[in-house]
PDB file of N, CA and C in Angstrom:
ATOM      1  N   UNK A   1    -105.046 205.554  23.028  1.00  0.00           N
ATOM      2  CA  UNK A   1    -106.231 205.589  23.859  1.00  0.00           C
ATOM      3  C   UNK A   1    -107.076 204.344  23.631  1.00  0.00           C
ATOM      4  N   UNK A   2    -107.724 204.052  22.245  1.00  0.00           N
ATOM      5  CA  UNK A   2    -108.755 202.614  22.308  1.00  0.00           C
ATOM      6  C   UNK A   2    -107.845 202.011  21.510  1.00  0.00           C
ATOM      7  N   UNK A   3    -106.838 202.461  20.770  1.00  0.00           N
ATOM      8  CA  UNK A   3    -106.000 201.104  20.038  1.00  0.00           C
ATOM      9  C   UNK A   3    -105.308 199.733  21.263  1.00  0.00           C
ATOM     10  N   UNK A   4    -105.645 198.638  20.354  1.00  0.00           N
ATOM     11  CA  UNK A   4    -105.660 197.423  21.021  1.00  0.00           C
ATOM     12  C   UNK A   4    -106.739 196.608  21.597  1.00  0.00           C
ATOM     13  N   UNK A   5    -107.994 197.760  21.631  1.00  0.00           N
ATOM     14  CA  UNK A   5    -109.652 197.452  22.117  1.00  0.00           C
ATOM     15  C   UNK A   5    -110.219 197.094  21.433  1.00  0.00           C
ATOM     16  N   UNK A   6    -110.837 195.893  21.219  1.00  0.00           N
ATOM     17  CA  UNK A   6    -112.093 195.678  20.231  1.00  0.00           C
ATOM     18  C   UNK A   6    -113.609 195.945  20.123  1.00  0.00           C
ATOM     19  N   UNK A   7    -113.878 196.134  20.604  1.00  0.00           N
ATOM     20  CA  UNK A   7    -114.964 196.382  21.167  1.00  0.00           C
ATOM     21  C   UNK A   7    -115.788 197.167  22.365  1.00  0.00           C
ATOM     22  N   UNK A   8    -116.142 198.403  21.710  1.00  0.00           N
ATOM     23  CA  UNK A   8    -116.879 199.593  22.550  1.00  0.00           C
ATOM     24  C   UNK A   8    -118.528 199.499  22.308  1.00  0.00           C
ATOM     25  N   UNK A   9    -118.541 200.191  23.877  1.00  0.00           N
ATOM     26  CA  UNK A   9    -120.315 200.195  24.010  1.00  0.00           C
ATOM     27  C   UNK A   9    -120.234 201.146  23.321  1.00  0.00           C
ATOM     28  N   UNK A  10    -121.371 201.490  22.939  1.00  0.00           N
ATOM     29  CA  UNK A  10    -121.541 203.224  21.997  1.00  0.00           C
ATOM     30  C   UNK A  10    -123.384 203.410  22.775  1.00  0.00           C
ATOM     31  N   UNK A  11    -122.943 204.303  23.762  1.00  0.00           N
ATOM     32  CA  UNK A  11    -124.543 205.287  24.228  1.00  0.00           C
ATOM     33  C   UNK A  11    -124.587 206.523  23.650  1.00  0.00           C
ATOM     34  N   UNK A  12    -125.770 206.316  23.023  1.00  0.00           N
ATOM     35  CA  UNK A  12    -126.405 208.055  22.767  1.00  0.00           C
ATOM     36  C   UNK A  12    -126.961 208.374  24.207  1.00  0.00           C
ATOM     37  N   UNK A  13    -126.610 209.751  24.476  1.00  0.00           N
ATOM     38  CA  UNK A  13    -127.185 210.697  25.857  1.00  0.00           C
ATOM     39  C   UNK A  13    -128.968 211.014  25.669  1.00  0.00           C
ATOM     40  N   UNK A  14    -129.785 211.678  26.317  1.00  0.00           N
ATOM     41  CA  UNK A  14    -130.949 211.471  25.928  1.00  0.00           C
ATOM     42  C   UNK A  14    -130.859 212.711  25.000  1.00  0.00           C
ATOM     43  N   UNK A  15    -130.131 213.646  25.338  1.00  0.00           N
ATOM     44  CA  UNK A  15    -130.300 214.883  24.382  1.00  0.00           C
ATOM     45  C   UNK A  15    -129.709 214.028  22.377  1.00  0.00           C
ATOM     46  N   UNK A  16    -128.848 213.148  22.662  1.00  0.00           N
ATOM     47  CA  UNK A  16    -128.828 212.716  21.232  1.00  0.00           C
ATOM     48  C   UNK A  16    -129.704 212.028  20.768  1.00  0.00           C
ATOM     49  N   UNK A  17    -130.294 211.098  21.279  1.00  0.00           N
ATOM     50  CA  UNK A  17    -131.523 210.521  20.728  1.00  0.00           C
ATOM     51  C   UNK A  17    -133.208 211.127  20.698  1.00  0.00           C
ATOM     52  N   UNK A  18    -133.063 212.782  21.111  1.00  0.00           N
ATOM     53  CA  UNK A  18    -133.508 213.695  20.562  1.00  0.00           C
ATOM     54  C   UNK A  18    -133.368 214.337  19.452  1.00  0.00           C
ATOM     55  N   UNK A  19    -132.145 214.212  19.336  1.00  0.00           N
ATOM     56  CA  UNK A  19    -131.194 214.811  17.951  1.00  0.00           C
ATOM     57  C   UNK A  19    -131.746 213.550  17.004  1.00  0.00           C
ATOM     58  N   UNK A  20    -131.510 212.703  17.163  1.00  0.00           N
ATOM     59  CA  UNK A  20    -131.646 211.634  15.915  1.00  0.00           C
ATOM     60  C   UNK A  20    -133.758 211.704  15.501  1.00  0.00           C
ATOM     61  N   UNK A  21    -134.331 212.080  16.543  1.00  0.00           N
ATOM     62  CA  UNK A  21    -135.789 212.366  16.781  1.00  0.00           C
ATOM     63  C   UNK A  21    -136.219 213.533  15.756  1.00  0.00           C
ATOM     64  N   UNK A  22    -135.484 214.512  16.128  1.00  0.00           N
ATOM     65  CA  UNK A  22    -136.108 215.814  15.062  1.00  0.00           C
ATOM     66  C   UNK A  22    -135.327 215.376  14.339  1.00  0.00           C
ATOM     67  N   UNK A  23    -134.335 215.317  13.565  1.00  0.00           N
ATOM     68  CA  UNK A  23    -133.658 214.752  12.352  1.00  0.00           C
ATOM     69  C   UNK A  23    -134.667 214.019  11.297  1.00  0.00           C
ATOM     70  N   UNK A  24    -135.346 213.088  11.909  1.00  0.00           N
ATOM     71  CA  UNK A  24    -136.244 212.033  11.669  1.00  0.00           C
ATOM     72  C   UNK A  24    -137.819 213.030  11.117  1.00  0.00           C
ATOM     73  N   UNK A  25    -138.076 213.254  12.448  1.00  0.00           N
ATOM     74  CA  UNK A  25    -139.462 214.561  11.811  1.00  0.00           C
ATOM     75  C   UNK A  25    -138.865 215.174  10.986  1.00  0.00           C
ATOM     76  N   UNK A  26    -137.970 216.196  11.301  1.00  0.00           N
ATOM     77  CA  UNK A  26    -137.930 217.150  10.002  1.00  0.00           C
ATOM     78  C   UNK A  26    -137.759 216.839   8.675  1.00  0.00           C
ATOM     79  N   UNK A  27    -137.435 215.550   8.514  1.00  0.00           N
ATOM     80  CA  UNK A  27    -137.038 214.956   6.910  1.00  0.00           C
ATOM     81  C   UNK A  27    -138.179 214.365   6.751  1.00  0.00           C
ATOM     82  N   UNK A  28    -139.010 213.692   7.594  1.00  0.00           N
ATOM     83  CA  UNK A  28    -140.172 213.266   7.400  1.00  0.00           C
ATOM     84  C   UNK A  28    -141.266 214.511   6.884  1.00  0.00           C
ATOM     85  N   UNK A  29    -141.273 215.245   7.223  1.00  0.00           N
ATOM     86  CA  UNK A  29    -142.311 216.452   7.383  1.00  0.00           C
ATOM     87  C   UNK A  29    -141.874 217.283   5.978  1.00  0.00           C
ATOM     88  N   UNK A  30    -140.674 217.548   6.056  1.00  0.00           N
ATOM     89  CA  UNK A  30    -140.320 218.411   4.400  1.00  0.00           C
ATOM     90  C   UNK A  30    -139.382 217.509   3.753  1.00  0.00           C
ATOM     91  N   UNK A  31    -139.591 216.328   3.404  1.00  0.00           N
ATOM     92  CA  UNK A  31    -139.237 215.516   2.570  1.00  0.00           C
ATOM     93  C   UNK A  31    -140.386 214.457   2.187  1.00  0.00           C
ATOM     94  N   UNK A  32    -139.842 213.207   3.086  1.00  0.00           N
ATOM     95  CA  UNK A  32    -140.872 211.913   3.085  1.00  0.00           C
ATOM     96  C   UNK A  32    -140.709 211.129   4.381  1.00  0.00           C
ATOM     97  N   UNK A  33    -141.719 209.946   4.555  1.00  0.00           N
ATOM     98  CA  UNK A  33    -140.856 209.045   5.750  1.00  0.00           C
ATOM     99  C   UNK A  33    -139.918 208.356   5.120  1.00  0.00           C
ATOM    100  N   UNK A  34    -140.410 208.015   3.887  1.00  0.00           N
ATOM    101  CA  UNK A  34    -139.402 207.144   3.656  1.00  0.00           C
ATOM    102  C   UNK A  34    -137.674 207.240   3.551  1.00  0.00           C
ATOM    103  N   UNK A  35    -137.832 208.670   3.157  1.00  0.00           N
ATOM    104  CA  UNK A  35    -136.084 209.502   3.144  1.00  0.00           C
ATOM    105  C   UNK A  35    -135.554 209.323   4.847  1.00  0.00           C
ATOM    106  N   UNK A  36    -136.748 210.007   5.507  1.00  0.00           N
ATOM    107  CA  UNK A  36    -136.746 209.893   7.077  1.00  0.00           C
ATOM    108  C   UNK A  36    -135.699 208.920   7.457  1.00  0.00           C
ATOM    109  N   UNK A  37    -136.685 207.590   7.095  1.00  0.00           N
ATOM    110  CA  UNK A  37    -136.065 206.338   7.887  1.00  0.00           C
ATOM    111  C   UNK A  37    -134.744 206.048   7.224  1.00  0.00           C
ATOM    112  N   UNK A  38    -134.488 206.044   5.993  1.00  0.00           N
ATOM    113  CA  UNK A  38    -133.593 206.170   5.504  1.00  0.00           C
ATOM    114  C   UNK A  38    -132.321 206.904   5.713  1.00  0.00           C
ATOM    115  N   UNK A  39    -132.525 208.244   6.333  1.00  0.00           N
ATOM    116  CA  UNK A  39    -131.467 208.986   6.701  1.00  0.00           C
ATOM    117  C   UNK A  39    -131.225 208.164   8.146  1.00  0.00           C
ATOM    118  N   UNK A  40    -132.137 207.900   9.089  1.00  0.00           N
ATOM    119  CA  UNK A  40    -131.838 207.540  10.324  1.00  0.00           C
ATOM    120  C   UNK A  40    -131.127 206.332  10.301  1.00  0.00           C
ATOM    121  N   UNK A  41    -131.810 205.386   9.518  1.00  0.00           N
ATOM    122  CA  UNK A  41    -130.529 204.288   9.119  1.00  0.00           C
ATOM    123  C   UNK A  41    -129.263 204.286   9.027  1.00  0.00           C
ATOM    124  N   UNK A  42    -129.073 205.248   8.234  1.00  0.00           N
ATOM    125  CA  UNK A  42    -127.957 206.038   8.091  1.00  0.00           C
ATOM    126  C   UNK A  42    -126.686 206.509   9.361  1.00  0.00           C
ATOM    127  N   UNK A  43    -127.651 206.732  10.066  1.00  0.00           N
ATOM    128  CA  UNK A  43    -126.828 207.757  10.975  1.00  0.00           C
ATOM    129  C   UNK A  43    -126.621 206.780  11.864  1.00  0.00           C
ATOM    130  N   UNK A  44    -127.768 205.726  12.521  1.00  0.00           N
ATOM    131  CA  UNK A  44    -127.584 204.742  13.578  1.00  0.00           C
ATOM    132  C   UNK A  44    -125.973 203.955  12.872  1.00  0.00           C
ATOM    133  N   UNK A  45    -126.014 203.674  11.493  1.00  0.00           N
ATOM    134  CA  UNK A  45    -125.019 202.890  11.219  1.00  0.00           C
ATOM    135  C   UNK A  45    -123.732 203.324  11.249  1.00  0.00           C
ATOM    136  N   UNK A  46    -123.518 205.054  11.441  1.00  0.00           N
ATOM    137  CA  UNK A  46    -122.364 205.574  11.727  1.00  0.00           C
ATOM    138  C   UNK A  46    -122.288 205.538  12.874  1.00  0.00           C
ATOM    139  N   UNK A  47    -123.250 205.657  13.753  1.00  0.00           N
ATOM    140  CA  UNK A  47    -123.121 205.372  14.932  1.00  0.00           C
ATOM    141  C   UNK A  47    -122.525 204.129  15.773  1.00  0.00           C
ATOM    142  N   UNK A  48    -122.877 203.227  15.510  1.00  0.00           N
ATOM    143  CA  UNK A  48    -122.481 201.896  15.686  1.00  0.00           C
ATOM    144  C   UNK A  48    -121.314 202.086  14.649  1.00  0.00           C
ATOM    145  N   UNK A  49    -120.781 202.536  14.139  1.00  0.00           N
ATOM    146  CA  UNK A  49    -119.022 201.923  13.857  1.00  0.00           C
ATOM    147  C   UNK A  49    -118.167 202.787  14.476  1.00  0.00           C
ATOM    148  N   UNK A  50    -118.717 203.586  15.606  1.00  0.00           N
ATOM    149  CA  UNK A  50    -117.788 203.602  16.556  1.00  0.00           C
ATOM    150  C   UNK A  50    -117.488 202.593  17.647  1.00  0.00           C
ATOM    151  N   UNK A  51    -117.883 201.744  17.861  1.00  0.00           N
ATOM    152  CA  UNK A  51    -117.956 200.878  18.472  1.00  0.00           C
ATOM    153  C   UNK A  51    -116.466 200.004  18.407  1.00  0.00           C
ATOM    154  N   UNK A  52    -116.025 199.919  16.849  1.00  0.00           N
ATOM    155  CA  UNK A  52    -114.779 199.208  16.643  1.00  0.00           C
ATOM    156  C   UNK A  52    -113.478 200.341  16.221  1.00  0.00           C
ATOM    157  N   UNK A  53    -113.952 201.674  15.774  1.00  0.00           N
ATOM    158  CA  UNK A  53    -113.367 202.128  15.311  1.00  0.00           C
ATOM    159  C   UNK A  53    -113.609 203.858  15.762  1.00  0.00           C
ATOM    160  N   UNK A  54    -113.446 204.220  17.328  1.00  0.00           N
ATOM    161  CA  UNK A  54    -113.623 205.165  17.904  1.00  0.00           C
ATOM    162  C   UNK A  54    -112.621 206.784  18.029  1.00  0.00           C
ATOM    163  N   UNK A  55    -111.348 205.636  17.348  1.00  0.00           N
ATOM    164  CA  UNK A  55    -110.628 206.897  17.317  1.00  0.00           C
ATOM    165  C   UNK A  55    -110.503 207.613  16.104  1.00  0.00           C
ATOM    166  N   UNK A  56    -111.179 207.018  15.332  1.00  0.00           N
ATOM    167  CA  UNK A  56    -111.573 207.945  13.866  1.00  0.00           C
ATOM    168  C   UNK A  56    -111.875 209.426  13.742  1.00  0.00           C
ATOM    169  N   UNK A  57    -112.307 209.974  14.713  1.00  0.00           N
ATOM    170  CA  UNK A  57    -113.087 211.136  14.663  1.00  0.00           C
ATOM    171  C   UNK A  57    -112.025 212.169  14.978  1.00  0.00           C
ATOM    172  N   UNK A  58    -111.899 213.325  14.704  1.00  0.00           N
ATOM    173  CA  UNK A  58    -111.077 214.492  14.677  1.00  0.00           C
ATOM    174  C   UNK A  58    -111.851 215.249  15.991  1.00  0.00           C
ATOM    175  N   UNK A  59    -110.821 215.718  16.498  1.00  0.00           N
ATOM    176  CA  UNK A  59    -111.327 216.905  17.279  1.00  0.00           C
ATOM    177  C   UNK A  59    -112.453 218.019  17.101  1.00  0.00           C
ATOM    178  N   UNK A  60    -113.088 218.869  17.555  1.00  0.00           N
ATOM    179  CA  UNK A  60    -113.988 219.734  16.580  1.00  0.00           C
ATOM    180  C   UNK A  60    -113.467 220.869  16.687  1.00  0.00           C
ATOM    181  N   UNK A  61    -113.396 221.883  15.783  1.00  0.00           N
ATOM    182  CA  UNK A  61    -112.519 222.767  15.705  1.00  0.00           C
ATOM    183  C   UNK A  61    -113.558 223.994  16.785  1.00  0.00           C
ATOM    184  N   UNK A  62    -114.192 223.611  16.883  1.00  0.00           N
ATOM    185  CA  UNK A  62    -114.960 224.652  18.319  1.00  0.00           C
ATOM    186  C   UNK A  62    -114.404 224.527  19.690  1.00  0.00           C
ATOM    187  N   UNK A  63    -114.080 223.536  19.996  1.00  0.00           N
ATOM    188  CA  UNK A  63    -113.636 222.687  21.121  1.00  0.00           C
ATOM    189  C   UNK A  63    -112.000 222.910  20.946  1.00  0.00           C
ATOM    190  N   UNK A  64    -111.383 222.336  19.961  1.00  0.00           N
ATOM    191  CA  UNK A  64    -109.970 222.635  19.977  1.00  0.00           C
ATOM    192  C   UNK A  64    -109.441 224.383  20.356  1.00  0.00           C
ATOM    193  N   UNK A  65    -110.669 225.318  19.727  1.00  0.00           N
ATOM    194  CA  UNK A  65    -109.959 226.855  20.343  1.00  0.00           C
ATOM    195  C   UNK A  65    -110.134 227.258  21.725  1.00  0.00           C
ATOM    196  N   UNK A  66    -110.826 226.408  22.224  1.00  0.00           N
ATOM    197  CA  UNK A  66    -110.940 226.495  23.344  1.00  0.00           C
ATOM    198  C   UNK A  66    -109.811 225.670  25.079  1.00  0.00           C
ATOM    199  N   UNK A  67    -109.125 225.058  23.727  1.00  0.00           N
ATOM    200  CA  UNK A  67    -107.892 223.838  24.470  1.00  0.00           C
ATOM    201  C   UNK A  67    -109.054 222.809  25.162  1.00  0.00           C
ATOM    202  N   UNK A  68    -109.686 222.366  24.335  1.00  0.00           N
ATOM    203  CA  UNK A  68    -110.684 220.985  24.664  1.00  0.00           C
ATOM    204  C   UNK A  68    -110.581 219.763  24.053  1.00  0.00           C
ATOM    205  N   UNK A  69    -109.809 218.797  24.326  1.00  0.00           N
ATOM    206  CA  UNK A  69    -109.382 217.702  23.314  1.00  0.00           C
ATOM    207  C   UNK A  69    -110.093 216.599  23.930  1.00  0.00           C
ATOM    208  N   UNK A  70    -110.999 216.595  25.020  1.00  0.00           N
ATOM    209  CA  UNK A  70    -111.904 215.219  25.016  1.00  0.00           C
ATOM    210  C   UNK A  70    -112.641 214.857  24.447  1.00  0.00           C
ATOM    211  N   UNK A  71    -113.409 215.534  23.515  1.00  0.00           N
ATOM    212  CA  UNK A  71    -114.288 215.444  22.303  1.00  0.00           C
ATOM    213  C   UNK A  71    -113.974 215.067  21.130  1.00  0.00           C
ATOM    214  N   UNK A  72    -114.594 213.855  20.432  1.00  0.00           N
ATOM    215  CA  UNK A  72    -114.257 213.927  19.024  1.00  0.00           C
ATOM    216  C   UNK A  72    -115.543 214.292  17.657  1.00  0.00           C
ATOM    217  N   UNK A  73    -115.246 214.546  16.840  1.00  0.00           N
ATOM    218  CA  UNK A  73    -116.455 214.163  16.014  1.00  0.00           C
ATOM    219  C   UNK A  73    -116.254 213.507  14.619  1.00  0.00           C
ATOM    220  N   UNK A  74    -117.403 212.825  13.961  1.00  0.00           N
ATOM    221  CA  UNK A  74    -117.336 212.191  12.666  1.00  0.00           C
ATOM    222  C   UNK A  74    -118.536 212.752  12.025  1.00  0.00           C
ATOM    223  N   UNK A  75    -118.386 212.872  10.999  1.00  0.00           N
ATOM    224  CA  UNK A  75    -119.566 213.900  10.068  1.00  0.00           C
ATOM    225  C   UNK A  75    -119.836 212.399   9.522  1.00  0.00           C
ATOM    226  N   UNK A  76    -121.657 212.866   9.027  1.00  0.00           N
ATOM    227  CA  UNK A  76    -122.673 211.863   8.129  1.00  0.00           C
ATOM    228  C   UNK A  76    -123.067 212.560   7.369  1.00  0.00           C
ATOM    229  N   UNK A  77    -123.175 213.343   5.581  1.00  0.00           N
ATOM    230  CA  UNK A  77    -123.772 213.818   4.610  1.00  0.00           C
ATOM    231  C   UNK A  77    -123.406 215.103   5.777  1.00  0.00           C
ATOM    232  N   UNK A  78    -124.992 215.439   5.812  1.00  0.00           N
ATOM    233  CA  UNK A  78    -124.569 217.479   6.622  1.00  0.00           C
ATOM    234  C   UNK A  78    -124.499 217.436   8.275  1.00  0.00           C
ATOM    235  N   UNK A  79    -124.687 215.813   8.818  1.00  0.00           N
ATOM    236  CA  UNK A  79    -124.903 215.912  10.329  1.00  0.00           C
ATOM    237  C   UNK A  79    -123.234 216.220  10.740  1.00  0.00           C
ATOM    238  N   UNK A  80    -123.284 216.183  12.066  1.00  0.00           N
ATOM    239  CA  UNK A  80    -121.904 215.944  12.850  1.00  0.00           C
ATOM    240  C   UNK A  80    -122.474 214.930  14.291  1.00  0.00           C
ATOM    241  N   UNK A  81    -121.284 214.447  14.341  1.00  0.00           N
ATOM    242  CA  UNK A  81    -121.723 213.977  15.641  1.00  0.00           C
ATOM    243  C   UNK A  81    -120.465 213.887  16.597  1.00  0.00           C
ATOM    244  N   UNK A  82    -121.031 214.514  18.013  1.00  0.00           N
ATOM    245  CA  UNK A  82    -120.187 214.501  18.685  1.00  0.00           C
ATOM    246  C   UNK A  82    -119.591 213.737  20.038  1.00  0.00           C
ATOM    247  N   UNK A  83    -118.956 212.987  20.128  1.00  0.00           N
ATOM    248  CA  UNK A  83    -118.965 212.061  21.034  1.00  0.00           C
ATOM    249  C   UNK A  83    -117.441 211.839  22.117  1.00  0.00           C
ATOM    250  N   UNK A  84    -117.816 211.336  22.894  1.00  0.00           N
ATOM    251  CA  UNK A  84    -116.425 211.001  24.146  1.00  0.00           C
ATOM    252  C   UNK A  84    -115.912 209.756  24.016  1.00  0.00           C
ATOM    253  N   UNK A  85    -114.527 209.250  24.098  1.00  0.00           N
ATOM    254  CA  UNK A  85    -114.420 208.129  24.575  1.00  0.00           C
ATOM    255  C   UNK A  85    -114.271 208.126  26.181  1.00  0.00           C
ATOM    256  N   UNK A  86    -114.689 206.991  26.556  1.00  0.00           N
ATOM    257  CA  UNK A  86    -114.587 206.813  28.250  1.00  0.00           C
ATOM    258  C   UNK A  86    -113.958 205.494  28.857  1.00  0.00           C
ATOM    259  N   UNK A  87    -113.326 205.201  28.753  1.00  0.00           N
ATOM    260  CA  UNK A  87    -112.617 203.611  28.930  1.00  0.00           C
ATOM    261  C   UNK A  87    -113.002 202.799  28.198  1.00  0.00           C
ATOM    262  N   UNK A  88    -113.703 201.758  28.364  1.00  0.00           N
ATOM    263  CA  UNK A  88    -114.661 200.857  27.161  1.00  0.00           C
ATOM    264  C   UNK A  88    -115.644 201.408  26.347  1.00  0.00           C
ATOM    265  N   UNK A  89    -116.149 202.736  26.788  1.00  0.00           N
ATOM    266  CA  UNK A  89    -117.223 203.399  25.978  1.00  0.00           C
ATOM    267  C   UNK A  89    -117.068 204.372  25.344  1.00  0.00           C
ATOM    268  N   UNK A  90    -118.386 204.535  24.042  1.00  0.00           N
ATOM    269  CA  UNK A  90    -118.237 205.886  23.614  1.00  0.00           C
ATOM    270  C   UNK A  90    -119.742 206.468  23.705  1.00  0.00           C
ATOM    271  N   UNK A  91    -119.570 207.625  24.207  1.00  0.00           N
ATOM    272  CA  UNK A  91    -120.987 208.342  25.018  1.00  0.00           C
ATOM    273  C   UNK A  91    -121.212 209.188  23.612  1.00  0.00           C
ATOM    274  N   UNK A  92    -122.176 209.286  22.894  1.00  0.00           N
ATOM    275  CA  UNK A  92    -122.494 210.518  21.570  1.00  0.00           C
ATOM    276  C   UNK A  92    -123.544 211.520  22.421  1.00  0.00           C
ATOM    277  N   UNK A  93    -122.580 212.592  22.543  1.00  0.00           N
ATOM    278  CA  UNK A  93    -123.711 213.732  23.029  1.00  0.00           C
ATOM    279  C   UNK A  93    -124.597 214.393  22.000  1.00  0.00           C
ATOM    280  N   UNK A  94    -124.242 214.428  20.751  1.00  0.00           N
ATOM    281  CA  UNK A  94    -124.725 215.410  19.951  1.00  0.00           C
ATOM    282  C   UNK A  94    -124.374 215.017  18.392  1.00  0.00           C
ATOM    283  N   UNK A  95    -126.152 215.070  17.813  1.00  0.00           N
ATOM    284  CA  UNK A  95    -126.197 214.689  16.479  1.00  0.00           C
ATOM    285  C   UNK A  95    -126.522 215.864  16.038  1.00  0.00           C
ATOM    286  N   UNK A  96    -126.192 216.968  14.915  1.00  0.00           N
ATOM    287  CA  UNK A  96    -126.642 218.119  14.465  1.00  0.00           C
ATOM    288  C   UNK A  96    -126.015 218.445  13.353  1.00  0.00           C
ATOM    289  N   UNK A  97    -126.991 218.868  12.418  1.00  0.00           N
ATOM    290  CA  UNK A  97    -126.584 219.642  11.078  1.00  0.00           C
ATOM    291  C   UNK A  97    -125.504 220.703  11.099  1.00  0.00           C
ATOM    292  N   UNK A  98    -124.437 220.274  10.182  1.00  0.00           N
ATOM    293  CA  UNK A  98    -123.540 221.493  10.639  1.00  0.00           C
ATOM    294  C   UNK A  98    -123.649 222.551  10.166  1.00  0.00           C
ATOM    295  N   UNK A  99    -124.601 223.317   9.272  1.00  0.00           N
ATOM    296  CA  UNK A  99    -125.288 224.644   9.305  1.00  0.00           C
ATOM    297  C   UNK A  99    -125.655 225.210  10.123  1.00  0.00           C
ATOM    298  N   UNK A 100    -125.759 224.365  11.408  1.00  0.00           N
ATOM    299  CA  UNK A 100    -126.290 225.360  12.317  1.00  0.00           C
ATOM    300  C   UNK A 100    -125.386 226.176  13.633  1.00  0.00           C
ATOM    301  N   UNK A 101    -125.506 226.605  14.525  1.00  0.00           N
ATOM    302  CA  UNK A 101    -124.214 227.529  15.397  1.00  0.00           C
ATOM    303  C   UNK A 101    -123.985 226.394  16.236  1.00  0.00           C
ATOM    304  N   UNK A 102    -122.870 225.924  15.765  1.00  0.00           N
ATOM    305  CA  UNK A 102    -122.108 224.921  16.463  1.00  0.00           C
ATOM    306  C   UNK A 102    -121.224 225.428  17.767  1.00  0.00           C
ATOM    307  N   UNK A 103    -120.951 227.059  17.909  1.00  0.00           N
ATOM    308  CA  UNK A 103    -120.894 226.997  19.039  1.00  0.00           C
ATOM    309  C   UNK A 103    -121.236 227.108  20.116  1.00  0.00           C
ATOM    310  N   UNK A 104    -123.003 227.229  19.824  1.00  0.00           N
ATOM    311  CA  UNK A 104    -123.446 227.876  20.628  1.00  0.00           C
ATOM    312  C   UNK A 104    -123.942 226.666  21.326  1.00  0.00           C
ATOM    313  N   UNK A 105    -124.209 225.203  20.480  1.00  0.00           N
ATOM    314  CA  UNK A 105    -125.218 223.884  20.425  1.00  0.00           C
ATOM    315  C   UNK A 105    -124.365 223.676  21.428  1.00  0.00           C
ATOM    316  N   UNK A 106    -122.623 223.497  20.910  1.00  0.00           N
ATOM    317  CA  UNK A 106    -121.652 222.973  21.987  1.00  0.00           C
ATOM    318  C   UNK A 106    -121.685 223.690  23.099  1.00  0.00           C
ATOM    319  N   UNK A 107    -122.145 224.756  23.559  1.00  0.00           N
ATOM    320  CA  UNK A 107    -121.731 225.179  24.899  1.00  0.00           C
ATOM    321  C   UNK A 107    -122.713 224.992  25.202  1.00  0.00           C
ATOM    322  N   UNK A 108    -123.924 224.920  25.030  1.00  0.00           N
ATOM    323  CA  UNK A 108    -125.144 224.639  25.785  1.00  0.00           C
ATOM    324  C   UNK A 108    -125.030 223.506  26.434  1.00  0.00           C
ATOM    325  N   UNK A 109    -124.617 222.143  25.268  1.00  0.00           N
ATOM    326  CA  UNK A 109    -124.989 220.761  25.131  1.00  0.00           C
ATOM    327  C   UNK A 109    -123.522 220.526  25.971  1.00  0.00           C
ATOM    328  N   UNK A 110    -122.142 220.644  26.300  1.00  0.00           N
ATOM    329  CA  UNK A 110    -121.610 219.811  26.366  1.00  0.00           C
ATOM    330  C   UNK A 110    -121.221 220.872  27.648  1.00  0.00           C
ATOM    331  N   UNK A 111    -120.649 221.996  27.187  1.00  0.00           N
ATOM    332  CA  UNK A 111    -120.403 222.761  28.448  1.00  0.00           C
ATOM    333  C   UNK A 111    -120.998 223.076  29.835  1.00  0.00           C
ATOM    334  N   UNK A 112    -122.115 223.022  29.642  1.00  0.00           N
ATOM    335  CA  UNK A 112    -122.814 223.766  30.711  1.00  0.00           C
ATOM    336  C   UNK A 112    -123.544 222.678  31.728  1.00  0.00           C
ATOM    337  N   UNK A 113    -123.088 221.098  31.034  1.00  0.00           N
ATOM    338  CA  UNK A 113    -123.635 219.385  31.836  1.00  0.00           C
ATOM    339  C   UNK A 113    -122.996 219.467  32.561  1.00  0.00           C
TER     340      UNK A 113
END
């Protein structure tokens, strides 16, 4: 699929750069900013190495029981993130702690667009 490509756009959707938003407050608010910015650093920089290296990510096992293989994801510490490849691009729909009901985030967030 991207082997032989060097170079991918990588868009967050607006619902992910919501995700990266409360991520940001909530560590800010019951932690620090400084952890805050720090985690977001974090995550932008996993973000951007899909860009060279998109087919890294595994299927998500929510999506696979369902016979859904256009989705991939790559975990950061407790986030996940879930994203498409699309010819030259990779679209990230969804940044989220994986404690939380991942199947419910996914059918809201990816199913029901």
């Amino acid at each position: 699929m991207a082997a032989g490509r060097d170079i991918f756009a990588v868009l967050l959707t607006s619902g992910a750069e919501q995700d990266l938003e409360s991520i940001h407050d909530y560590i800010a608010a019951f932690d620090c900013v400084a952890n805050a910015h720090h985690m977001l650093d974090h995550l932008m920089g996993a973000v951007e190495t899909l860009s060279q290296f998109p087919d890294r990510g595994h299927y998500p096992k929510e999506l696979i029981a369902l016979g859904i293989k256009e989705y991939r994801e790559i975990s950061f510490g407790p986030y996940r993130m879930i994203y498409r490849i699309a010819e030259e691009r990779v679209i990230v729909y969804l940044i989220a702690d994986r404690r939380r009901d991942m199947q419910s985030l996914l059918a809201r967030r990816l199913l029901s667009a």
